[in-house]
C-alpha atoms as a PDB file:
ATOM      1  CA  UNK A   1       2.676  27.352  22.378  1.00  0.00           C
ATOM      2  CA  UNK A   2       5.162  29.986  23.848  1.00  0.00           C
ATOM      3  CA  UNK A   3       8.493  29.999  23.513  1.00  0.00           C
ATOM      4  CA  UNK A   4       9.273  29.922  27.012  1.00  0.00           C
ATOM      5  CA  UNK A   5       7.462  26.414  27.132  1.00  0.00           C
ATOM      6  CA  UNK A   6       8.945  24.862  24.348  1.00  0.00           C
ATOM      7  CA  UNK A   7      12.438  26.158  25.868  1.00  0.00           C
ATOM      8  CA  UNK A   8      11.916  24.530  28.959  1.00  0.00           C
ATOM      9  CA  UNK A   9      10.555  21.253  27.195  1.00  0.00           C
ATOM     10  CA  UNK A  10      13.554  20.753  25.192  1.00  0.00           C
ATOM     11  CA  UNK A  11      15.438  21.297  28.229  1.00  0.00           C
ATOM     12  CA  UNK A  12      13.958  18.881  30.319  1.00  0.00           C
ATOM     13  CA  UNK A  13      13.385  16.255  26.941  1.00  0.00           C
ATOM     14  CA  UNK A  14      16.886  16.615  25.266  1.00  0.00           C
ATOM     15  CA  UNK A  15      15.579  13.825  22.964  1.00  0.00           C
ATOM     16  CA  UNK A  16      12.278  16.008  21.939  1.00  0.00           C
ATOM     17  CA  UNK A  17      11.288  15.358  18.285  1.00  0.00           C
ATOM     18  CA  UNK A  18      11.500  18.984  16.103  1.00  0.00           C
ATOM     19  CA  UNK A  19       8.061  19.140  15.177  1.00  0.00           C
ATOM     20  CA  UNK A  20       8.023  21.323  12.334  1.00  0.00           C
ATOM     21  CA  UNK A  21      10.594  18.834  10.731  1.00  0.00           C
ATOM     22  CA  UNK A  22       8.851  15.872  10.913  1.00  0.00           C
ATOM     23  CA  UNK A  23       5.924  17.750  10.212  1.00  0.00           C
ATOM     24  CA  UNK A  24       7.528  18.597   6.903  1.00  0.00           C
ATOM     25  CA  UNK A  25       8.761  15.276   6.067  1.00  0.00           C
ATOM     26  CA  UNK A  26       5.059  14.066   6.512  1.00  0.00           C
ATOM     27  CA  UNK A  27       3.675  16.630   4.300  1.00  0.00           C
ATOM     28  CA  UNK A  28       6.256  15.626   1.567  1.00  0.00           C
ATOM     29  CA  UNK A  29       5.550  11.876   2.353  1.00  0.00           C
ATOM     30  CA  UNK A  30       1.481  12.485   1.781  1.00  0.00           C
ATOM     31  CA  UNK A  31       2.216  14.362  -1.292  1.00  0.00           C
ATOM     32  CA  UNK A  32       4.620  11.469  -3.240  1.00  0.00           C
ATOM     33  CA  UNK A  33       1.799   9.070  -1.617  1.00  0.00           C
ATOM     34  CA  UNK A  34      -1.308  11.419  -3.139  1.00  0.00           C
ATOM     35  CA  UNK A  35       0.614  11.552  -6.474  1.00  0.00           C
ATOM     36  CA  UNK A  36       1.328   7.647  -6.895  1.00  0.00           C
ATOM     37  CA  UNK A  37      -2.386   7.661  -6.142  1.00  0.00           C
ATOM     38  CA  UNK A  38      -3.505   9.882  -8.692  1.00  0.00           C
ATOM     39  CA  UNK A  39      -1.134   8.007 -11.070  1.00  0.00           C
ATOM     40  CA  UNK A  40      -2.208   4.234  -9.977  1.00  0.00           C
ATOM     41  CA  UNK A  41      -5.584   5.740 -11.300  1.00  0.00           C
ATOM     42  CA  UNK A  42      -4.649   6.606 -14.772  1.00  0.00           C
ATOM     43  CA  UNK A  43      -2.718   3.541 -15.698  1.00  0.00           C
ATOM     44  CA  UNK A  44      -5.040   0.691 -17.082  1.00  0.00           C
ATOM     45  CA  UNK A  45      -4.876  -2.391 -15.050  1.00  0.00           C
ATOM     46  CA  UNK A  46      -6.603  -5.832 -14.642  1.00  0.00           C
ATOM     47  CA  UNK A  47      -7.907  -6.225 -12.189  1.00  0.00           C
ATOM     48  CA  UNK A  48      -9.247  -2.779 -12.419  1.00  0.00           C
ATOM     49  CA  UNK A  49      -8.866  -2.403  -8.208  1.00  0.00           C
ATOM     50  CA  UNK A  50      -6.110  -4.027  -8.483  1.00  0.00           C
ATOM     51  CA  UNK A  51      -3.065  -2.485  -6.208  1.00  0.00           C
ATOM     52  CA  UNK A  52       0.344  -1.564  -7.103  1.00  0.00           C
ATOM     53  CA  UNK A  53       3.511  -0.417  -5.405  1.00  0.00           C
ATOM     54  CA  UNK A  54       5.101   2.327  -6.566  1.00  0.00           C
ATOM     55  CA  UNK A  55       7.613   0.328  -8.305  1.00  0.00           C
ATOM     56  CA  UNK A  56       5.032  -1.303 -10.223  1.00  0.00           C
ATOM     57  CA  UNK A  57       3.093   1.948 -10.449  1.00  0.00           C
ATOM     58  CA  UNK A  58       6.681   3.488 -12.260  1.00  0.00           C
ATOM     59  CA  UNK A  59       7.577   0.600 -14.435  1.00  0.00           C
ATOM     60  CA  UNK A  60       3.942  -0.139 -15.435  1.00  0.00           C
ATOM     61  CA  UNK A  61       3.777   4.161 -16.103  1.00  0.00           C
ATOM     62  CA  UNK A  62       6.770   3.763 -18.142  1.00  0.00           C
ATOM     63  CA  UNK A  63       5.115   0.952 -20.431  1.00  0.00           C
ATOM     64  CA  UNK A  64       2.009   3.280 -20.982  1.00  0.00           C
ATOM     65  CA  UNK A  65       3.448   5.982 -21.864  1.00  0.00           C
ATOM     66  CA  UNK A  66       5.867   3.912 -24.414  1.00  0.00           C
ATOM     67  CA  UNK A  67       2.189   1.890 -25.707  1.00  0.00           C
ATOM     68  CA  UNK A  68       0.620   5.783 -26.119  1.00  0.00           C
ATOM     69  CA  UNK A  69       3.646   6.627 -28.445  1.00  0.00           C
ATOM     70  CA  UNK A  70       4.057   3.406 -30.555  1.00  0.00           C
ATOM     71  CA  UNK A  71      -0.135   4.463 -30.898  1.00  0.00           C
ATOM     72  CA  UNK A  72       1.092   8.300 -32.452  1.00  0.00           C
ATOM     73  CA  UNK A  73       3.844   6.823 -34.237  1.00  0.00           C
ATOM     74  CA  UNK A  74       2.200   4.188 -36.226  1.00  0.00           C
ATOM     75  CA  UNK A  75      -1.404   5.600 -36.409  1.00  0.00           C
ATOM     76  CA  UNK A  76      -2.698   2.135 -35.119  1.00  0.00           C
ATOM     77  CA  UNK A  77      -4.228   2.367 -31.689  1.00  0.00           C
ATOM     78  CA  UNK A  78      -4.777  -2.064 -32.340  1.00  0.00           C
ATOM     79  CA  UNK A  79      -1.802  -3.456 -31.001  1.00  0.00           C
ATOM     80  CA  UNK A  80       1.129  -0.811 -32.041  1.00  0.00           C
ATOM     81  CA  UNK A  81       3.866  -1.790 -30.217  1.00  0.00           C
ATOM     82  CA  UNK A  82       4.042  -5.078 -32.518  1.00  0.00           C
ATOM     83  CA  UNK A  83       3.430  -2.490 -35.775  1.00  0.00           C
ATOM     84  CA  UNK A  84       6.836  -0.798 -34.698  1.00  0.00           C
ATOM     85  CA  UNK A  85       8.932  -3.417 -34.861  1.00  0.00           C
ATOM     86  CA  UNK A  86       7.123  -5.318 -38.020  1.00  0.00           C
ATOM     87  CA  UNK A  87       6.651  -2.251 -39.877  1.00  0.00           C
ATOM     88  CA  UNK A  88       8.811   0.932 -41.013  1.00  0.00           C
ATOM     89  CA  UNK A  89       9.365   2.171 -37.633  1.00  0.00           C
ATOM     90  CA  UNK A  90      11.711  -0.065 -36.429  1.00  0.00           C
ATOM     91  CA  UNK A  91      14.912   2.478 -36.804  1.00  0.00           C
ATOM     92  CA  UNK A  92      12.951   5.065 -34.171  1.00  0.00           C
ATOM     93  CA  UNK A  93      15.260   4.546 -31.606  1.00  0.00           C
ATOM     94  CA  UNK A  94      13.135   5.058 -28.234  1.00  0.00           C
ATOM     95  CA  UNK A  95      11.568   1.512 -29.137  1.00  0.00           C
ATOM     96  CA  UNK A  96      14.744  -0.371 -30.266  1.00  0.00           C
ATOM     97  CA  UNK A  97      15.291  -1.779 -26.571  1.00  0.00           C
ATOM     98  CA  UNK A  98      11.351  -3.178 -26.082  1.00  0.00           C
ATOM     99  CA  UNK A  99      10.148  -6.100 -26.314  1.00  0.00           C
ATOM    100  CA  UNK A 100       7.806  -6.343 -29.508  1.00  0.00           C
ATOM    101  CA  UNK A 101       4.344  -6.985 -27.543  1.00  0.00           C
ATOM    102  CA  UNK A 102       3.181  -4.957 -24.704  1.00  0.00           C
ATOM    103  CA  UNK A 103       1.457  -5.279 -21.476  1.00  0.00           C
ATOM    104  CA  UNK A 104      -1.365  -2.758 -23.152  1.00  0.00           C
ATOM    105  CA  UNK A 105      -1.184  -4.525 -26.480  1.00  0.00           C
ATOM    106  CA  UNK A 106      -2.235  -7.972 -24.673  1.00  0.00           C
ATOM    107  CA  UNK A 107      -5.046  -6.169 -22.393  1.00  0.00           C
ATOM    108  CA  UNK A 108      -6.532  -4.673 -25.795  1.00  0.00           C
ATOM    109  CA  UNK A 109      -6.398  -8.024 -27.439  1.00  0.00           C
ATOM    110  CA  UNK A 110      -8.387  -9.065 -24.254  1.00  0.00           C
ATOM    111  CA  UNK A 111     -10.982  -6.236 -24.431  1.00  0.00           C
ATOM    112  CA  UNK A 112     -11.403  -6.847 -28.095  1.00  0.00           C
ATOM    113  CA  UNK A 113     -12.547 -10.665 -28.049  1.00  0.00           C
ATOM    114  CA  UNK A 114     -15.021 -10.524 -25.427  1.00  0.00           C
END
């Protein structure tokens, strides 16, 4: 488009939208929404299709990433979370605020009987 014509849009449309702003904001919208995507994807669930909203997606995240370090801390990958707080590890100070069983820790358990 010309600049002449978009001059003489915005004069006749004083309420025109500035395209390469909400452009931009869409761009950055369909990035955050491509990343939560990617991450929904690495985060075990049950149902395995099963959809979450980004809260979800952050606070389940968050619980994962706390299950994968109990897992390097204690050596155990069977049910760690409840070896940090019944075992030596209970003065690492990342876990002291955690409940002592896991969203991950109960899935495993799951996996494990059947």
């Amino acid at each position: 488009m010309s600049v002449d014509f978009m001059n003489k849009f915005q004069i006749m449309n004083p309420d025109h939208i500035d395209f390469p702003k909400q452009r931009h904001q869409a761009n950055a919208r369909e990035s955050v929404n491509s990343a939560f995507t990617k991450l929904r994807h690495l985060i075990p669930t049950e149902p395995v299709d099963r959809k979450l909203s980004k809260i979800e997606t952050l606070r389940l995240a968050q619980s994962y990433i706390d299950h994968l370090a109990a897992v390097l801390i204690t050596g155990n990958p069977n049910q760690p979370c409840s070896n940090i707080f019944h075992g030596d590890y209970e003065k690492v100070n990342h876990f002291q605020n955690r409940s002592n069983i896991c969203t991950f820790c109960v899935w495993q358990r799951k996996l494990n009987s059947k």
